[in-house]
N, C-alpha and C. Protein backbone atom coordinates (compact mmCIF):
# COMPACT_ATOMS: atom_id res chain seq x y z
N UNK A 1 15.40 118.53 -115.47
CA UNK A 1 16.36 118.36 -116.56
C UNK A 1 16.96 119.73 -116.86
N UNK A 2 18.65 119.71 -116.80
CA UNK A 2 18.69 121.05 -117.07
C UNK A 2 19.04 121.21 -118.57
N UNK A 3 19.08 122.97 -119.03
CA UNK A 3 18.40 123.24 -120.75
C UNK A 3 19.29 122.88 -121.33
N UNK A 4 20.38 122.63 -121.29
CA UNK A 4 21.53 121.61 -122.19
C UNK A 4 20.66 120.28 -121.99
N UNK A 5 20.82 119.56 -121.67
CA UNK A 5 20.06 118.21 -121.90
C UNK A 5 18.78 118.44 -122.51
N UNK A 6 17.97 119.42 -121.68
CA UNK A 6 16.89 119.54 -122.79
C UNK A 6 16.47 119.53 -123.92
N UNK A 7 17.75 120.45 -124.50
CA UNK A 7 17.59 120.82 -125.78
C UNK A 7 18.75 119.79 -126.84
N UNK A 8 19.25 119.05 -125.77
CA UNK A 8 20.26 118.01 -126.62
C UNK A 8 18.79 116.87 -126.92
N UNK A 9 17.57 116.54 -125.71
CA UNK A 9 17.12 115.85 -126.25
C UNK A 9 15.88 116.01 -127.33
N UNK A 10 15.28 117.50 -127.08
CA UNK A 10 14.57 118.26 -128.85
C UNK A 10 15.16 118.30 -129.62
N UNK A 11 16.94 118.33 -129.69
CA UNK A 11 17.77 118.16 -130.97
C UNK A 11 17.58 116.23 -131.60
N UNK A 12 17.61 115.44 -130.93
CA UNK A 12 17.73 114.46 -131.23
C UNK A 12 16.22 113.89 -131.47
N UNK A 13 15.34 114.34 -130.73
CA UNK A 13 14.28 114.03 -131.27
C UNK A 13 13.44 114.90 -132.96
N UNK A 14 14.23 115.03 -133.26
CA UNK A 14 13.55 116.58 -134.63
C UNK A 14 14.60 115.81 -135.62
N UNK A 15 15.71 114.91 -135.34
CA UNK A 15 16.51 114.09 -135.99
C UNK A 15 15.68 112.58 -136.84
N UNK A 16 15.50 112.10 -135.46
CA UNK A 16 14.51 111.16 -135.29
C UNK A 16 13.35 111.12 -136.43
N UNK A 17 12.26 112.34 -136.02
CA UNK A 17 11.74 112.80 -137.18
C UNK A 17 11.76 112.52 -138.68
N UNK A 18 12.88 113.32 -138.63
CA UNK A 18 13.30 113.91 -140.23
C UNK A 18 13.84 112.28 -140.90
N UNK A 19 14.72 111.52 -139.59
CA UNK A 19 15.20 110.14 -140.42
C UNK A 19 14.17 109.02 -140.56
N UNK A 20 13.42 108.91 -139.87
CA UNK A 20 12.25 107.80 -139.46
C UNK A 20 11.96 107.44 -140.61
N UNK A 21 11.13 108.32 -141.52
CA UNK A 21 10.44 107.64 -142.77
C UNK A 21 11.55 107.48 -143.66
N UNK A 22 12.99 107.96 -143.97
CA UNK A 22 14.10 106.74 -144.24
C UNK A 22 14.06 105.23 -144.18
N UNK A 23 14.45 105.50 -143.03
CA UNK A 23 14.13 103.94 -142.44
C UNK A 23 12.99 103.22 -142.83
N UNK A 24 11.50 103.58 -142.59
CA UNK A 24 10.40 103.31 -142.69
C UNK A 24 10.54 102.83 -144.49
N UNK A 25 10.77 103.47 -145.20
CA UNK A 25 11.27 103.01 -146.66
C UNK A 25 11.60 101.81 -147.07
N UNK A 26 13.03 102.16 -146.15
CA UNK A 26 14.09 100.76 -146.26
C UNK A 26 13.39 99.61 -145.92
N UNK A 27 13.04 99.59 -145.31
CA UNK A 27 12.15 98.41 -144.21
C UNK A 27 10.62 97.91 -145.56
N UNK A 28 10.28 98.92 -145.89
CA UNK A 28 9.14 98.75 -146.51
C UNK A 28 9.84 97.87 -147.65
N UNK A 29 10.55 98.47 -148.43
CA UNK A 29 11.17 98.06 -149.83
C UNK A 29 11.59 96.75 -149.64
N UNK A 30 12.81 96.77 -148.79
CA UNK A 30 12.74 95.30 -147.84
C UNK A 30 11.67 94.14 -147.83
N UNK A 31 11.04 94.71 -147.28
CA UNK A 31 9.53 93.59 -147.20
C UNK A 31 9.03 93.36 -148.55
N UNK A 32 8.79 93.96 -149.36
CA UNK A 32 8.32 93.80 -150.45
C UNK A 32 8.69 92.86 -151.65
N UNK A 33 10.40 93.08 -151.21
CA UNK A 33 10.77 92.18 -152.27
C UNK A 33 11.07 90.51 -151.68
N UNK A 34 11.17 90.55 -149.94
CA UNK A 34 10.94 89.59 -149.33
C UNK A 34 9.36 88.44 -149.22
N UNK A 35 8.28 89.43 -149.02
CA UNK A 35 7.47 88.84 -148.96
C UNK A 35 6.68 87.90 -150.28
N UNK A 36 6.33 86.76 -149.95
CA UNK A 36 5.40 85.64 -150.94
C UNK A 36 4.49 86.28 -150.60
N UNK A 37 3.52 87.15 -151.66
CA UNK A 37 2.19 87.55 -151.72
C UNK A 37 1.73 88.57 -152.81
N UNK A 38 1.00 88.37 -153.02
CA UNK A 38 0.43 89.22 -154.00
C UNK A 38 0.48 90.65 -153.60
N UNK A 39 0.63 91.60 -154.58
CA UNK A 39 0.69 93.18 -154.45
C UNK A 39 -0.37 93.57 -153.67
N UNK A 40 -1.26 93.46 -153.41
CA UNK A 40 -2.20 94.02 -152.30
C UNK A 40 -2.35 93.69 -150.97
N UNK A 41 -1.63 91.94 -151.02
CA UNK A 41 -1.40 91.52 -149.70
C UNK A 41 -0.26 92.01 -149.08
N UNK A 42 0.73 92.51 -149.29
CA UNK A 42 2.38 92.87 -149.65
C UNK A 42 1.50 94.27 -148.77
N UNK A 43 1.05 95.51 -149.40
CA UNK A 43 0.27 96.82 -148.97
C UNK A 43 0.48 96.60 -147.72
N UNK A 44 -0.83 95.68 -147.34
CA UNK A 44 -1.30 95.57 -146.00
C UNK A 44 -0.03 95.46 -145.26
N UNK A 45 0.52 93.94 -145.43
CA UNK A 45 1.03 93.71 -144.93
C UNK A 45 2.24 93.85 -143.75
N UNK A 46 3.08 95.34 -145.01
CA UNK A 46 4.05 96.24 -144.74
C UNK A 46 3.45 96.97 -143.59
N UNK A 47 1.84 97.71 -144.29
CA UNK A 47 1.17 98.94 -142.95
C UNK A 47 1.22 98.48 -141.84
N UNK A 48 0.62 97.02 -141.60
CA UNK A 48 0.06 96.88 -140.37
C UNK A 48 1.73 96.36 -139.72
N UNK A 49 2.63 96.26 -140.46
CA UNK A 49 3.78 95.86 -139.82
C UNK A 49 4.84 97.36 -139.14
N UNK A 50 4.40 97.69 -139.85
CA UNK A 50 5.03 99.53 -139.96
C UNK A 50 3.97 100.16 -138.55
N UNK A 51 2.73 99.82 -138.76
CA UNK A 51 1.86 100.65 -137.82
C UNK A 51 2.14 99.33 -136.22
N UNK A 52 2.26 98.54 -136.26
CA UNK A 52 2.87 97.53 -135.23
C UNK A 52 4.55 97.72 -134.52
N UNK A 53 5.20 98.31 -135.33
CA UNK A 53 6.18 99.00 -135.03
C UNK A 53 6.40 100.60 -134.24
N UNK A 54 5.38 100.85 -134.77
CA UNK A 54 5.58 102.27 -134.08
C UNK A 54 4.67 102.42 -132.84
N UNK A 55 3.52 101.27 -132.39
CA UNK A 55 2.87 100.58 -130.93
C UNK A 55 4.37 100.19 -130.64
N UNK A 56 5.41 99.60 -130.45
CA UNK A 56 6.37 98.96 -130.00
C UNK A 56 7.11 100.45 -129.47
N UNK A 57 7.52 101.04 -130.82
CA UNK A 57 8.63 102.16 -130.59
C UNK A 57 7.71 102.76 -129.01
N UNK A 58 6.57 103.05 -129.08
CA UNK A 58 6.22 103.67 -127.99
C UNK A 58 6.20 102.93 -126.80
N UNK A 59 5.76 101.45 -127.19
CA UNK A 59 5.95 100.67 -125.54
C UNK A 59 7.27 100.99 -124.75
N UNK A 60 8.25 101.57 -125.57
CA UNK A 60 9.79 101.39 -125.21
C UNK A 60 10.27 102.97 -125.03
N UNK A 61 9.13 103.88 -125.18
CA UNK A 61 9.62 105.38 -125.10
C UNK A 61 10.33 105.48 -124.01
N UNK A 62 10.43 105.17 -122.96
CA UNK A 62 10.54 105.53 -121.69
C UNK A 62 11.86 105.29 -121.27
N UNK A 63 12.91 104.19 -121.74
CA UNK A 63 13.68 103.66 -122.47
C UNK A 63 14.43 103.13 -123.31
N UNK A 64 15.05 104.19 -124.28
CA UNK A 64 15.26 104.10 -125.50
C UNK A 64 15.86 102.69 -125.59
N UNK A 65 16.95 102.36 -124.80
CA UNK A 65 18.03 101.45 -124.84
C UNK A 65 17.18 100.04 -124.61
N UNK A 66 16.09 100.03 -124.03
CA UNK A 66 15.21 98.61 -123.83
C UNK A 66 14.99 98.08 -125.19
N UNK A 67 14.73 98.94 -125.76
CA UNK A 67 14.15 98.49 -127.08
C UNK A 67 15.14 97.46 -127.38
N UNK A 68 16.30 97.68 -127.72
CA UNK A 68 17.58 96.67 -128.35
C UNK A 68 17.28 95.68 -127.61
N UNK A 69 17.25 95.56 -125.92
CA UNK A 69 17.73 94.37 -125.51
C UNK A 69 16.36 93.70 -125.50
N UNK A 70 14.98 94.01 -125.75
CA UNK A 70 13.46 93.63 -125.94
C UNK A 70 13.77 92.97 -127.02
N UNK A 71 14.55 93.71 -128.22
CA UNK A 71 14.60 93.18 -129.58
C UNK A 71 15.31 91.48 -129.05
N UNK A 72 16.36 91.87 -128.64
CA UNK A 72 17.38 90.30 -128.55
C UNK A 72 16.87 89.46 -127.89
N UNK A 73 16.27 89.84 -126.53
CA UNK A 73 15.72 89.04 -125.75
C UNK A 73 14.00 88.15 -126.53
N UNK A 74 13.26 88.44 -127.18
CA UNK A 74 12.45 88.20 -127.98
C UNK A 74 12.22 87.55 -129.14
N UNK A 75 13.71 88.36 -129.84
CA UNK A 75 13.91 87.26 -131.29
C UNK A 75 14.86 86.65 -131.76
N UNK A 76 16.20 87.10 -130.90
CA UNK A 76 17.63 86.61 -130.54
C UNK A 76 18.28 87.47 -131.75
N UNK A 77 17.40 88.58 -132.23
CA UNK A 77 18.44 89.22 -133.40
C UNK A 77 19.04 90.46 -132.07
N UNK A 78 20.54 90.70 -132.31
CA UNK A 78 21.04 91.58 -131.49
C UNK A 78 21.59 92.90 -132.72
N UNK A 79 20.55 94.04 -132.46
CA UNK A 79 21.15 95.02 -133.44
C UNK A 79 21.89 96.01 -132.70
N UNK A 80 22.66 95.75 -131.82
CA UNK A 80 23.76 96.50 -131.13
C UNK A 80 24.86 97.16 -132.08
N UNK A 81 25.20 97.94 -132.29
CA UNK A 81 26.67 98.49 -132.98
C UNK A 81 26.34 97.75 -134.20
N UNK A 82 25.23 98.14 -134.95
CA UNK A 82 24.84 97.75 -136.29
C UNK A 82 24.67 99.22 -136.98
């Protein structure tokens, strides 16, 4: 890999980073006010969904772009140009 790409992809990964638990938020807050369950079941619920997500993010390291079409192909939600 030469050090332009390299460092285009430590730039984007240190992005990644810094935005993740954003997201991770949104998603949480999300669930919370979605889910039927009591406040302690709601806890779990979110973690083990949050910690099940980030087993996924890694099944798909290797291929960032799989992930989307894993997503569609799996649950028919397509988050393309979303």
């Amino acid at each position: 890999m030469n050090r332009s790409k390299k460092a285009m992809c430590n730039y984007i990964k240190s992005r990644i980073v810094n935005v993740l638990p954003y997201i991770y938020a949104a998603i949480a807050i999300a669930l919370w006010r979605k889910l039927d369950a009591n406040d302690e079941d709601k806890i779990d619920m979110i973690e083990e969904l949050i910690a099940e997500s980030q087993t996924v993010w890694n099944e798909s390291a290797d291929s960032p772009e799989s992930i989307l079409e894993w997503c569609k192909e799996l649950t028919g939600i397509d988050l393309r140009g979303i």
